[in-house]
N, C-alpha and C. Protein backbone atom coordinates (compact mmCIF):
# COMPACT_ATOMS: atom_id res chain seq x y z
N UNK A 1 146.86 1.65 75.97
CA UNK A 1 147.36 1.36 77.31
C UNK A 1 146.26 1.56 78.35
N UNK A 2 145.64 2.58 78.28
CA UNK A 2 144.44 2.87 79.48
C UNK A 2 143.54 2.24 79.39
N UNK A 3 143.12 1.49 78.14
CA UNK A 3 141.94 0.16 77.44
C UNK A 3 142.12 -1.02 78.25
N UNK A 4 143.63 -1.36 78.22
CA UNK A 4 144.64 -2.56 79.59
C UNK A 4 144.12 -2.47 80.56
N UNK A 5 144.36 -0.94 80.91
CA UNK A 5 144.87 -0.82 82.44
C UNK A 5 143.10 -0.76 82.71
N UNK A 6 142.15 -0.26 82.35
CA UNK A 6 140.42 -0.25 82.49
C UNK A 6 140.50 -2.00 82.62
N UNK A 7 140.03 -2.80 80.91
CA UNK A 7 140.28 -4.20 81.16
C UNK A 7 140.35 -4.82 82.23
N UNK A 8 141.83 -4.61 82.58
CA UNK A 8 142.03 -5.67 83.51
C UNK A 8 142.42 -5.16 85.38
N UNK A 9 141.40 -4.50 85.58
CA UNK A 9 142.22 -3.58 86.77
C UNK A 9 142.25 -4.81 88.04
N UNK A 10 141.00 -5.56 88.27
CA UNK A 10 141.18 -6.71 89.13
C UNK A 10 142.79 -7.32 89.11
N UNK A 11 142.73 -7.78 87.74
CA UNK A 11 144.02 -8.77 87.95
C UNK A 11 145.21 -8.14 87.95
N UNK A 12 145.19 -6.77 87.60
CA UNK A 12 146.71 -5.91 88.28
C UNK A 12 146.50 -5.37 89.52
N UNK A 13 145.20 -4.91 90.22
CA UNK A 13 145.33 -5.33 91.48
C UNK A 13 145.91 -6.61 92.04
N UNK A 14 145.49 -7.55 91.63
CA UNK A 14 145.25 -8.97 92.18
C UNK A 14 147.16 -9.29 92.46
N UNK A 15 147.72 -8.87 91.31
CA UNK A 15 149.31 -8.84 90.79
C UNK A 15 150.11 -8.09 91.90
N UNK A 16 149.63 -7.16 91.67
CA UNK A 16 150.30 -6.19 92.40
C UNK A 16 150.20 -6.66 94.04
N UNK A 17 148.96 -7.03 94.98
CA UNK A 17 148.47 -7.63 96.17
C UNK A 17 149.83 -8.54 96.27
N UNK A 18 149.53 -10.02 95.35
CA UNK A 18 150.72 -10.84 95.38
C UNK A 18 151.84 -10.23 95.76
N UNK A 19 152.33 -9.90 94.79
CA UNK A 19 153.97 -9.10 94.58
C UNK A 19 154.24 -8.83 96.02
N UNK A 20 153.43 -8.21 96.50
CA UNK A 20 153.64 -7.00 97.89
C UNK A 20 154.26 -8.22 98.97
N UNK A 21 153.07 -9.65 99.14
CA UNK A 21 152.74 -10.33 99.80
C UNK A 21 153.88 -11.09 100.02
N UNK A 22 154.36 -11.43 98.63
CA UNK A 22 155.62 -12.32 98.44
C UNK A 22 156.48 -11.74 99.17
N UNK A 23 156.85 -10.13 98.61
CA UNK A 23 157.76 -9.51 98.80
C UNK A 23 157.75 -9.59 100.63
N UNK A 24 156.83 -9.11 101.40
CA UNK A 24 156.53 -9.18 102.70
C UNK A 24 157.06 -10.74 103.58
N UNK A 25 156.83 -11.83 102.79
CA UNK A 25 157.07 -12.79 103.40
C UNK A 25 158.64 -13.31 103.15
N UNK A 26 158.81 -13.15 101.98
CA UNK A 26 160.42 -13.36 101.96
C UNK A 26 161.24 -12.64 102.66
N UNK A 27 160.87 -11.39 102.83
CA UNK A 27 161.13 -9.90 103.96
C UNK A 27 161.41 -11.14 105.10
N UNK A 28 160.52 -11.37 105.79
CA UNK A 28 160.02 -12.30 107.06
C UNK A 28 160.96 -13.66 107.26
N UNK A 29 161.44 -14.44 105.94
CA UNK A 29 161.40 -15.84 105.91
C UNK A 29 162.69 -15.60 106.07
N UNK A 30 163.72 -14.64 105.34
CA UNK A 30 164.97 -14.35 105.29
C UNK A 30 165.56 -14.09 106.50
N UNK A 31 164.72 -13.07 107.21
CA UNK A 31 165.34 -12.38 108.92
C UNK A 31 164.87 -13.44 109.95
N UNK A 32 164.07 -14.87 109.59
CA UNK A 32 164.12 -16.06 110.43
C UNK A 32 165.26 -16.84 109.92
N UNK A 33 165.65 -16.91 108.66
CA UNK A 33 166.72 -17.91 108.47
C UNK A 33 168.06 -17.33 108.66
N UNK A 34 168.10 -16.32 108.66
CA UNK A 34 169.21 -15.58 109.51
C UNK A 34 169.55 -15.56 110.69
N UNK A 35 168.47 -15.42 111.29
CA UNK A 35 168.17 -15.63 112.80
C UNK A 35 168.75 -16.82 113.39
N UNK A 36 168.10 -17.98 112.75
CA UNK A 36 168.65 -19.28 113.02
C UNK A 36 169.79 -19.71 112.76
N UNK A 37 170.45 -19.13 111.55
CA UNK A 37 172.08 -19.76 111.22
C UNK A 37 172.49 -18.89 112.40
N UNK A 38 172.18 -17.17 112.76
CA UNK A 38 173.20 -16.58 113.62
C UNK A 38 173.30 -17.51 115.08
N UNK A 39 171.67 -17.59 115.35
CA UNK A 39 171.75 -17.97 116.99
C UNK A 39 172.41 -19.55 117.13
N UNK A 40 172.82 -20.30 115.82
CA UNK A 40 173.26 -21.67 115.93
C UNK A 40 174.71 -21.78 115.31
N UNK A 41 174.92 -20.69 115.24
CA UNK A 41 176.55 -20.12 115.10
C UNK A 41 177.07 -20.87 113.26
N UNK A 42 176.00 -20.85 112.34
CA UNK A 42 176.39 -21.66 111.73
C UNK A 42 177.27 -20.57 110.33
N UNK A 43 177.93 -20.96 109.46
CA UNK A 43 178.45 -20.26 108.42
C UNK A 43 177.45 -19.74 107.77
N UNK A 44 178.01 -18.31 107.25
CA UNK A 44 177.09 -17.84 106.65
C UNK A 44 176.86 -18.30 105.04
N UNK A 45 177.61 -19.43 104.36
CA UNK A 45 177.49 -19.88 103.31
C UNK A 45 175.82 -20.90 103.31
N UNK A 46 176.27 -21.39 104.39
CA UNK A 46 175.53 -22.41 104.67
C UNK A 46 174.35 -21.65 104.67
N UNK A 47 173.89 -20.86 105.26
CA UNK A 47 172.52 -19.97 105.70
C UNK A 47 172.47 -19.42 104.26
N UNK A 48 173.03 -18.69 103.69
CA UNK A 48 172.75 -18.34 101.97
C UNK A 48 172.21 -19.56 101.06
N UNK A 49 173.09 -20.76 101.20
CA UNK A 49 172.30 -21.55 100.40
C UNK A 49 170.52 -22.01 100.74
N UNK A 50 170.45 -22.09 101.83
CA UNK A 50 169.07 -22.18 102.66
C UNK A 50 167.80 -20.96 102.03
N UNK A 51 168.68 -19.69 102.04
CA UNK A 51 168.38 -18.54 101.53
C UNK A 51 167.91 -18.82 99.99
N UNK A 52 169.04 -19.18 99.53
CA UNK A 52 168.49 -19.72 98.26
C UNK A 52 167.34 -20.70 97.77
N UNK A 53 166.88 -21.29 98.56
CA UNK A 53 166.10 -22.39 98.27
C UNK A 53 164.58 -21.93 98.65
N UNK A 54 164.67 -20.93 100.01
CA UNK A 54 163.26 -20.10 100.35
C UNK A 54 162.97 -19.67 99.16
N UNK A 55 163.74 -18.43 98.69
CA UNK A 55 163.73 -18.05 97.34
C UNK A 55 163.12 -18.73 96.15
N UNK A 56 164.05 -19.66 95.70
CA UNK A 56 163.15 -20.47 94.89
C UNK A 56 162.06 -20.80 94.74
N UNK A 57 161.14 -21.42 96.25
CA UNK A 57 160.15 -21.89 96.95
C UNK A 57 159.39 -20.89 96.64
N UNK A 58 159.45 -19.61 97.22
CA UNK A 58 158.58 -18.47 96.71
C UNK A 58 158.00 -17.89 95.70
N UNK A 59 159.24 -17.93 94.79
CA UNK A 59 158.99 -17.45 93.19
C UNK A 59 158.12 -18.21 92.51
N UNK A 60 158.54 -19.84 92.55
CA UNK A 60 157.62 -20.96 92.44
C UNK A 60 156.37 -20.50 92.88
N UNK A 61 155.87 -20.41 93.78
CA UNK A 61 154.57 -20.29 94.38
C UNK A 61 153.83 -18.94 93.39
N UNK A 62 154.62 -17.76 93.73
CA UNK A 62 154.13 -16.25 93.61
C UNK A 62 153.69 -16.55 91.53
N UNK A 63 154.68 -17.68 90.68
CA UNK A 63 154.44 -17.64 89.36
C UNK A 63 153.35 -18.50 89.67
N UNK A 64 152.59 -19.55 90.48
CA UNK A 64 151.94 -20.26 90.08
C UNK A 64 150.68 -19.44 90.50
N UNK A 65 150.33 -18.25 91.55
CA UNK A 65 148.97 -17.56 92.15
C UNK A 65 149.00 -17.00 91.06
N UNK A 66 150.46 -16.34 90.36
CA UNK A 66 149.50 -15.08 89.13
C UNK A 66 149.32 -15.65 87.94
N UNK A 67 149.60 -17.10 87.73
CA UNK A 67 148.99 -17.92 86.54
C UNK A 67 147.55 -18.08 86.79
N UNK A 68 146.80 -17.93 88.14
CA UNK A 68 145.54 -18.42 88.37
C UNK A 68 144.90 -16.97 88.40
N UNK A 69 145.30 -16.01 88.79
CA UNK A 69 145.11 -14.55 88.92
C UNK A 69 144.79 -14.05 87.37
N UNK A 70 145.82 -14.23 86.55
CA UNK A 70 145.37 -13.95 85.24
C UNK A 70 144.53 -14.84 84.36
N UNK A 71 143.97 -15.89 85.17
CA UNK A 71 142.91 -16.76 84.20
C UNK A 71 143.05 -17.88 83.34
N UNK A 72 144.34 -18.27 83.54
CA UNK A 72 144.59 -19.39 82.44
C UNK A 72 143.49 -20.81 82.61
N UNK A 73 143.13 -21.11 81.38
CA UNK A 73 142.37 -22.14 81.36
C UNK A 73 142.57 -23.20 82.23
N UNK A 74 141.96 -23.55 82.92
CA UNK A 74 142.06 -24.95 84.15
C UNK A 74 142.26 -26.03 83.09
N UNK A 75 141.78 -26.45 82.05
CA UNK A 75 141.76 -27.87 81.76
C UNK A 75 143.62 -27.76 80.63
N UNK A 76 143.83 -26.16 80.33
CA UNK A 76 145.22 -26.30 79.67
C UNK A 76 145.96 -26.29 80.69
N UNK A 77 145.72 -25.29 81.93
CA UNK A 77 146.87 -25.82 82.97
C UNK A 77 147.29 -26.97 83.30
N UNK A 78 145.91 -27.85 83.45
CA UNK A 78 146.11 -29.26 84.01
C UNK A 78 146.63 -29.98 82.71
N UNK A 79 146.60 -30.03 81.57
CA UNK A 79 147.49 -30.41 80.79
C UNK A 79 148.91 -30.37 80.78
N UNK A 80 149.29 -29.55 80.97
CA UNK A 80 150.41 -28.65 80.95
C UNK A 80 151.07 -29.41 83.00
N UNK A 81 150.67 -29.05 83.98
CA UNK A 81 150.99 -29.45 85.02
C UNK A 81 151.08 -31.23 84.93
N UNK A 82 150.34 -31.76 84.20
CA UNK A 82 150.13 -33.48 84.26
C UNK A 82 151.47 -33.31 83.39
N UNK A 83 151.90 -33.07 82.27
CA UNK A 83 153.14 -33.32 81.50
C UNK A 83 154.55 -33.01 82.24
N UNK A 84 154.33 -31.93 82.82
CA UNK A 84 155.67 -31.35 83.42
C UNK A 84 156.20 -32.07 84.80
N UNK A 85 154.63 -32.32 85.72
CA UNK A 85 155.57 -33.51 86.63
C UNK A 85 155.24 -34.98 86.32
N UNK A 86 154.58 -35.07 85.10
CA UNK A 86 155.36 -36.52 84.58
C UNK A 86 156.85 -36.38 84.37
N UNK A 87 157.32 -35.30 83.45
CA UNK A 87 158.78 -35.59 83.22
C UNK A 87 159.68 -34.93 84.71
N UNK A 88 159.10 -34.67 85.61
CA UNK A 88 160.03 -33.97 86.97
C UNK A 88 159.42 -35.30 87.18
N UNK A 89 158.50 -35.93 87.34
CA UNK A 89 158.67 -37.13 88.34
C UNK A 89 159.80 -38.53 87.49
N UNK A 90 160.05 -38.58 86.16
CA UNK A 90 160.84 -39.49 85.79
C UNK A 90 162.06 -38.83 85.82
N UNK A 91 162.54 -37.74 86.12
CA UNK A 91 163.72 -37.07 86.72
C UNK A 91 164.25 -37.48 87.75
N UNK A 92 163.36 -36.95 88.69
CA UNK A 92 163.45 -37.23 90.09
C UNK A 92 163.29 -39.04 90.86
N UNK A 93 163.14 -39.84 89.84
CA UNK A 93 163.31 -40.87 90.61
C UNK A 93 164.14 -41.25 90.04
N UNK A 94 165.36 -41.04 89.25
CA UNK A 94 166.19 -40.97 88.25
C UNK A 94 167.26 -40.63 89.57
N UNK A 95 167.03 -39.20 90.12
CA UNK A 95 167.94 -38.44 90.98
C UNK A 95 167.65 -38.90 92.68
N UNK A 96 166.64 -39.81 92.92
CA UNK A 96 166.16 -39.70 94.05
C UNK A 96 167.37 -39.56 94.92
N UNK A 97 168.46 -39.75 94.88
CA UNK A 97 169.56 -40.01 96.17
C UNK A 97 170.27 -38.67 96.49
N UNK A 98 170.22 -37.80 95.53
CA UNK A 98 170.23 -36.37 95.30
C UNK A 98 169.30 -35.57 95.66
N UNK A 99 168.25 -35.97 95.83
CA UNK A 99 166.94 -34.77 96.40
C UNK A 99 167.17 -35.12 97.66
N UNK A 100 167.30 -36.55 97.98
CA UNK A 100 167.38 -37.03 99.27
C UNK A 100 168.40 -36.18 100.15
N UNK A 101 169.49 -36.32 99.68
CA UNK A 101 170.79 -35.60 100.03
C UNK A 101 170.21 -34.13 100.48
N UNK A 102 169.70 -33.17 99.25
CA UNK A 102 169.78 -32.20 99.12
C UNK A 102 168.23 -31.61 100.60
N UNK A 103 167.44 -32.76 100.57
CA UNK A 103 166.61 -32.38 101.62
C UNK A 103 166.95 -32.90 102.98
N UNK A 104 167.74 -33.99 103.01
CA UNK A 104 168.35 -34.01 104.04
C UNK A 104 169.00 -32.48 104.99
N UNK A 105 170.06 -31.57 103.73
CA UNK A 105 170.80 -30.88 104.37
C UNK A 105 170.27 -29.98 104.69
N UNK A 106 168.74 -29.33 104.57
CA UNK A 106 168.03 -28.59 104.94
C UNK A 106 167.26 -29.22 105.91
N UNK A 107 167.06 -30.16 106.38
CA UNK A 107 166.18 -30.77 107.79
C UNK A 107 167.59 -30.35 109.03
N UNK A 108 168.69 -31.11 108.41
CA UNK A 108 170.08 -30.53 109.09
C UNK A 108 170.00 -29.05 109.47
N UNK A 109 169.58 -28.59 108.60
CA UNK A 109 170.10 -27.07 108.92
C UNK A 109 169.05 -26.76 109.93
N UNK A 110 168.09 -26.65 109.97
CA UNK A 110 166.70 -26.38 110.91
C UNK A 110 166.54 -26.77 112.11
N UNK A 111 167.35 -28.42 111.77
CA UNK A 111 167.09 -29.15 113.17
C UNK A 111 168.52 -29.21 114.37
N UNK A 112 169.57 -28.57 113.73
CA UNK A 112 171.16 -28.32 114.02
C UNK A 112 171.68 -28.76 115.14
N UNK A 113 171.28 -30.65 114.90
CA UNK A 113 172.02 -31.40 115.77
C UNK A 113 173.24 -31.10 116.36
N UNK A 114 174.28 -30.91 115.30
CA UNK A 114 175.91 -30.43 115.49
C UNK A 114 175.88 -29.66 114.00
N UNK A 115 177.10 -28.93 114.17
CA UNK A 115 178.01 -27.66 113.78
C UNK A 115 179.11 -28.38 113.11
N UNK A 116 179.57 -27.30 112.32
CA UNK A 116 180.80 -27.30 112.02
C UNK A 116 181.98 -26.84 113.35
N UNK A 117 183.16 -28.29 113.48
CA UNK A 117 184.36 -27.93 114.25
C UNK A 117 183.40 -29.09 115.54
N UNK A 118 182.26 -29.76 115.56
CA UNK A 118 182.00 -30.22 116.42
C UNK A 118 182.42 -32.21 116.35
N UNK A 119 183.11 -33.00 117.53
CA UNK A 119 183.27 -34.51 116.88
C UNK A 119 181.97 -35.04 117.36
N UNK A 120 182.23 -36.05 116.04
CA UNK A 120 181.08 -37.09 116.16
C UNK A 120 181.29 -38.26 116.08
N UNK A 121 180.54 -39.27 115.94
CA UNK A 121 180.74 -40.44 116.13
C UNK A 121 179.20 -41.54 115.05
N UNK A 122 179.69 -41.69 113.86
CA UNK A 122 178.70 -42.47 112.65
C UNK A 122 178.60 -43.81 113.31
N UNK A 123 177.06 -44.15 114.28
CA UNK A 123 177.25 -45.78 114.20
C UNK A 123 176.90 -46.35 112.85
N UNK A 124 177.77 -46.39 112.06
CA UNK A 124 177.65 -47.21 110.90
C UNK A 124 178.72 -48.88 110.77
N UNK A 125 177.96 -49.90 110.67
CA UNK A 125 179.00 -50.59 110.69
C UNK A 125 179.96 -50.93 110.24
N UNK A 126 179.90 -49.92 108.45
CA UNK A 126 180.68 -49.90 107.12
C UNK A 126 181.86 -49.13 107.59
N UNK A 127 181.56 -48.30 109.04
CA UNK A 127 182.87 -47.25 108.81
C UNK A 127 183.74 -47.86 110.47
N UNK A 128 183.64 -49.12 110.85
CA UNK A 128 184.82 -49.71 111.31
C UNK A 128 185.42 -50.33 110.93
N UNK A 129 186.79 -49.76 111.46
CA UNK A 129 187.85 -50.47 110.70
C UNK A 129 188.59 -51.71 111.71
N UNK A 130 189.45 -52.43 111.04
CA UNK A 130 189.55 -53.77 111.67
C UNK A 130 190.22 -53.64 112.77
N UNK A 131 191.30 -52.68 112.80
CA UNK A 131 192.60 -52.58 113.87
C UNK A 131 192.22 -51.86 115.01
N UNK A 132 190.71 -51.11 114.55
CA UNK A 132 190.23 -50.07 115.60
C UNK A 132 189.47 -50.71 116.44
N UNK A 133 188.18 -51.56 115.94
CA UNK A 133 187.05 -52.18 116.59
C UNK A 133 186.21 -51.39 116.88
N UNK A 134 186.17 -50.31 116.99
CA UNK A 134 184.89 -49.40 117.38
C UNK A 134 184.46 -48.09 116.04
N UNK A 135 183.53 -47.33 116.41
CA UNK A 135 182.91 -46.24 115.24
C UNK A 135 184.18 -45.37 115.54
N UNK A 136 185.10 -44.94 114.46
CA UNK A 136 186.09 -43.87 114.52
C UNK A 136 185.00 -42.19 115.15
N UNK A 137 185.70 -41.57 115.28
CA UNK A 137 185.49 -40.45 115.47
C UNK A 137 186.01 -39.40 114.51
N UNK A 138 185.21 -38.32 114.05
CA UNK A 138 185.11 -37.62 112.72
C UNK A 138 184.76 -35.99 113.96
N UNK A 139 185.50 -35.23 113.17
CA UNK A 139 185.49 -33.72 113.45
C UNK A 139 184.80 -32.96 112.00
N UNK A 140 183.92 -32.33 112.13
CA UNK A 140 182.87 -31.80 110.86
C UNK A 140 183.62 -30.67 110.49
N UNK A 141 184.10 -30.36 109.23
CA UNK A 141 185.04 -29.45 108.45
C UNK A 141 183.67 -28.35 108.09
N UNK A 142 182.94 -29.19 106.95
CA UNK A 142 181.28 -28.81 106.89
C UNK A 142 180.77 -29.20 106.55
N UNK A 143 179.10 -28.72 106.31
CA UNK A 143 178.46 -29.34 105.85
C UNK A 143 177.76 -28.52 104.79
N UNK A 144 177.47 -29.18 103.56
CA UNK A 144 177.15 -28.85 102.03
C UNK A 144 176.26 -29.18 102.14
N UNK A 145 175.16 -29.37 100.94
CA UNK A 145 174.35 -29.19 100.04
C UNK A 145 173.99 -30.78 100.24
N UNK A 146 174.77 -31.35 99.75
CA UNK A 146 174.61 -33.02 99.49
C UNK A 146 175.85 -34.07 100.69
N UNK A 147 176.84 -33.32 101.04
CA UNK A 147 177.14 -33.94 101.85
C UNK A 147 178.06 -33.35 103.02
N UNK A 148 178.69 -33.94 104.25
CA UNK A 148 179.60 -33.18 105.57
C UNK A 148 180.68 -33.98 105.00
N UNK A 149 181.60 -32.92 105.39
CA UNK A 149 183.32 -33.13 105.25
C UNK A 149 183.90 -33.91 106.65
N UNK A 150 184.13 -34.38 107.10
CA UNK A 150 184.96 -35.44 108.10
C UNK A 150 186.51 -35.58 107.99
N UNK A 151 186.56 -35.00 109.06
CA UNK A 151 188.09 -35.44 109.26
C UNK A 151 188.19 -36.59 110.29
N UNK A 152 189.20 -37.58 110.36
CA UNK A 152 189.48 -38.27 111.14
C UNK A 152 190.44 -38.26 112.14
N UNK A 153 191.06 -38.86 112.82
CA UNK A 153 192.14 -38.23 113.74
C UNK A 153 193.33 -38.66 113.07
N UNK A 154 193.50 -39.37 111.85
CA UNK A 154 195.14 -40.06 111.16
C UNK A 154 194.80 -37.97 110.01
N UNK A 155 193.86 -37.42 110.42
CA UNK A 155 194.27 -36.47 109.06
C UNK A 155 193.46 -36.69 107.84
N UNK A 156 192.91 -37.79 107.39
CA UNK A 156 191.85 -37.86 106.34
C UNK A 156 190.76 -37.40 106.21
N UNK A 157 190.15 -37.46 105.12
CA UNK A 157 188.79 -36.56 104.46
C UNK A 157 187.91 -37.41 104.26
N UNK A 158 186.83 -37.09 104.63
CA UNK A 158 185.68 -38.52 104.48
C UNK A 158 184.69 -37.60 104.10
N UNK A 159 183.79 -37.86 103.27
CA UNK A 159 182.54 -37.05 102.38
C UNK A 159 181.55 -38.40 102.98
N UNK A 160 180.38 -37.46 103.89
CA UNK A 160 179.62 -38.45 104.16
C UNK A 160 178.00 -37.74 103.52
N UNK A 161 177.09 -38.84 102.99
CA UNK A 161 175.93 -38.41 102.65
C UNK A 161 175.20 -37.58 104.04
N UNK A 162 174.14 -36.36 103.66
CA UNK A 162 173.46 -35.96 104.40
C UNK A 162 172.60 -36.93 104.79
N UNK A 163 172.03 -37.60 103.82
CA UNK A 163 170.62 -38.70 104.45
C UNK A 163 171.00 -39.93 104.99
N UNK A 164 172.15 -40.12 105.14
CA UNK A 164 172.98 -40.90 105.76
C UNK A 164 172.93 -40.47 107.25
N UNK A 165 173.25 -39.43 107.77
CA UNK A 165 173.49 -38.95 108.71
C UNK A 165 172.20 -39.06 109.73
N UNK A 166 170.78 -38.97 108.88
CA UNK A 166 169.44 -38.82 109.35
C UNK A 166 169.30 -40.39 109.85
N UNK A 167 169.76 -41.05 108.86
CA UNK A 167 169.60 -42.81 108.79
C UNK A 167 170.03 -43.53 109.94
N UNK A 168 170.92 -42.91 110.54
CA UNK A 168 172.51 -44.15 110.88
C UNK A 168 172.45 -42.96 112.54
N UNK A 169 172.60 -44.21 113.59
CA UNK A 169 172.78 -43.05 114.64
C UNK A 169 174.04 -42.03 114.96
N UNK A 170 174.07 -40.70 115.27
CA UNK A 170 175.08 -39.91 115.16
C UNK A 170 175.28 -39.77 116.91
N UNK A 171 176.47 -40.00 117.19
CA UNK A 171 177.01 -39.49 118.51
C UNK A 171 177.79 -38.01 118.54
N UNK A 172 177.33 -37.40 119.34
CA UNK A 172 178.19 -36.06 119.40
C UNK A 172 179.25 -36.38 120.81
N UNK A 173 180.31 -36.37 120.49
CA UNK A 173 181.40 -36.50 121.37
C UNK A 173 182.27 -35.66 122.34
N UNK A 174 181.82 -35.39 123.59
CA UNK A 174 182.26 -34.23 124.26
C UNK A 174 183.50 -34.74 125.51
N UNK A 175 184.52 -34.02 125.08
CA UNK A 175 185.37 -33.44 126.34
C UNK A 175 186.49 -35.77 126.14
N UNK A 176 186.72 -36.07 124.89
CA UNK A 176 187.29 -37.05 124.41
C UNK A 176 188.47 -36.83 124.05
N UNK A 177 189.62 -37.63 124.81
CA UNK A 177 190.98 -37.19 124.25
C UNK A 177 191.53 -37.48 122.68
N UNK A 178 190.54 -38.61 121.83
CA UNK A 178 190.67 -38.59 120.59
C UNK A 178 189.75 -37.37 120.47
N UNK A 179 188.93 -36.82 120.71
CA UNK A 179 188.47 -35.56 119.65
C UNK A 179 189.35 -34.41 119.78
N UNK A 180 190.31 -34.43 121.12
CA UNK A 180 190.69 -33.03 121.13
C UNK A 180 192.15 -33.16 120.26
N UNK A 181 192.53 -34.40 119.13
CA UNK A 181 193.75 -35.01 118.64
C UNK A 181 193.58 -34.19 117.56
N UNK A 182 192.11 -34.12 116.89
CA UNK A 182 191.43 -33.93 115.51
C UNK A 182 191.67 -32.70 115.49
């Protein structure tokens, strides 16, 4: 054990530095994304999943410095990295409407046009209906991962894509005697 710990003292420094660093910034990244769901009044589900994804982002990173920290061969890494997002890249364009979604609802969350309990208004031209003539108006139940819940003013449930929402212009509707029906 003390042959190890002599060996390799750089790269358990080097380990240990990381660790701290990670640990320090997720410290940091967490009490901003908290910050932001609190001061934008948003659910705290919503801010956990966000939570979740920093997370991920990090660990990702912190496994890929101490793969380079402990020395792994450059030309097997790059073997190894060329194979793995060959098959994440024939995944992912497989899923593209799903990453889309899923990065959509995190630009949403950051950029927090509207809230949950707030009406809106989808100029989409798919979502008028004939008897109405104009964009219905939708009250946000919430918003997920991949898509916002919509209510309408008859009482229905409408699941609309997040990257939809980025796409298509959104009206936020204030002080409307159809929103205050919803």
């Amino acid at each position: 054990m003390e042959e190890f710990l002599a060996s390799n003292k750089s790269e358990l420094l080097g380990s240990v530095i990381t660790l701290l660093t990670l640990m320090l910034v997720r410290f940091i990244s967490f009490k901003m994304v908290r910050k932001i769901g609190r001061n934008s009044n948003f659910i705290e589900a919503r801010t956990r999943l966000i939570l979740r994804y920093v997370s991920f982002l990090l660990s990702f990173l912190g496994a890929g410095i101490l793969i380079f920290i402990w020395g792994v061969n450059f030309k097997e890494l790059g073997l190894l990295f060329s194979s793995v997002f060959a098959v994440i890249g024939v995944a992912l364009f497989a899923q593209w409407s799903i990453l889309s979604n899923l990065t959509s609802g995190v630009i949403l969350f950051f950029s927090f046009p509207f809230k949950i309990g707030d009406s809106i208004q989808i100029m989409d031209i798919d979502m008028i209906s004939s008897e109405d003539q104009g964009f219905p108006i939708f009250k946000i139940e919430d918003i997920t991962s991949y898509h916002v819940h919509l209510r309408n003013d008859l009482g229905e449930l409408t699941t609309y894509p997040n990257n939809m929402l980025l796409q298509k212009g959104v009206t936020l509707v204030k002080n409307s005697k159809r929103s205050e029906t919803l």
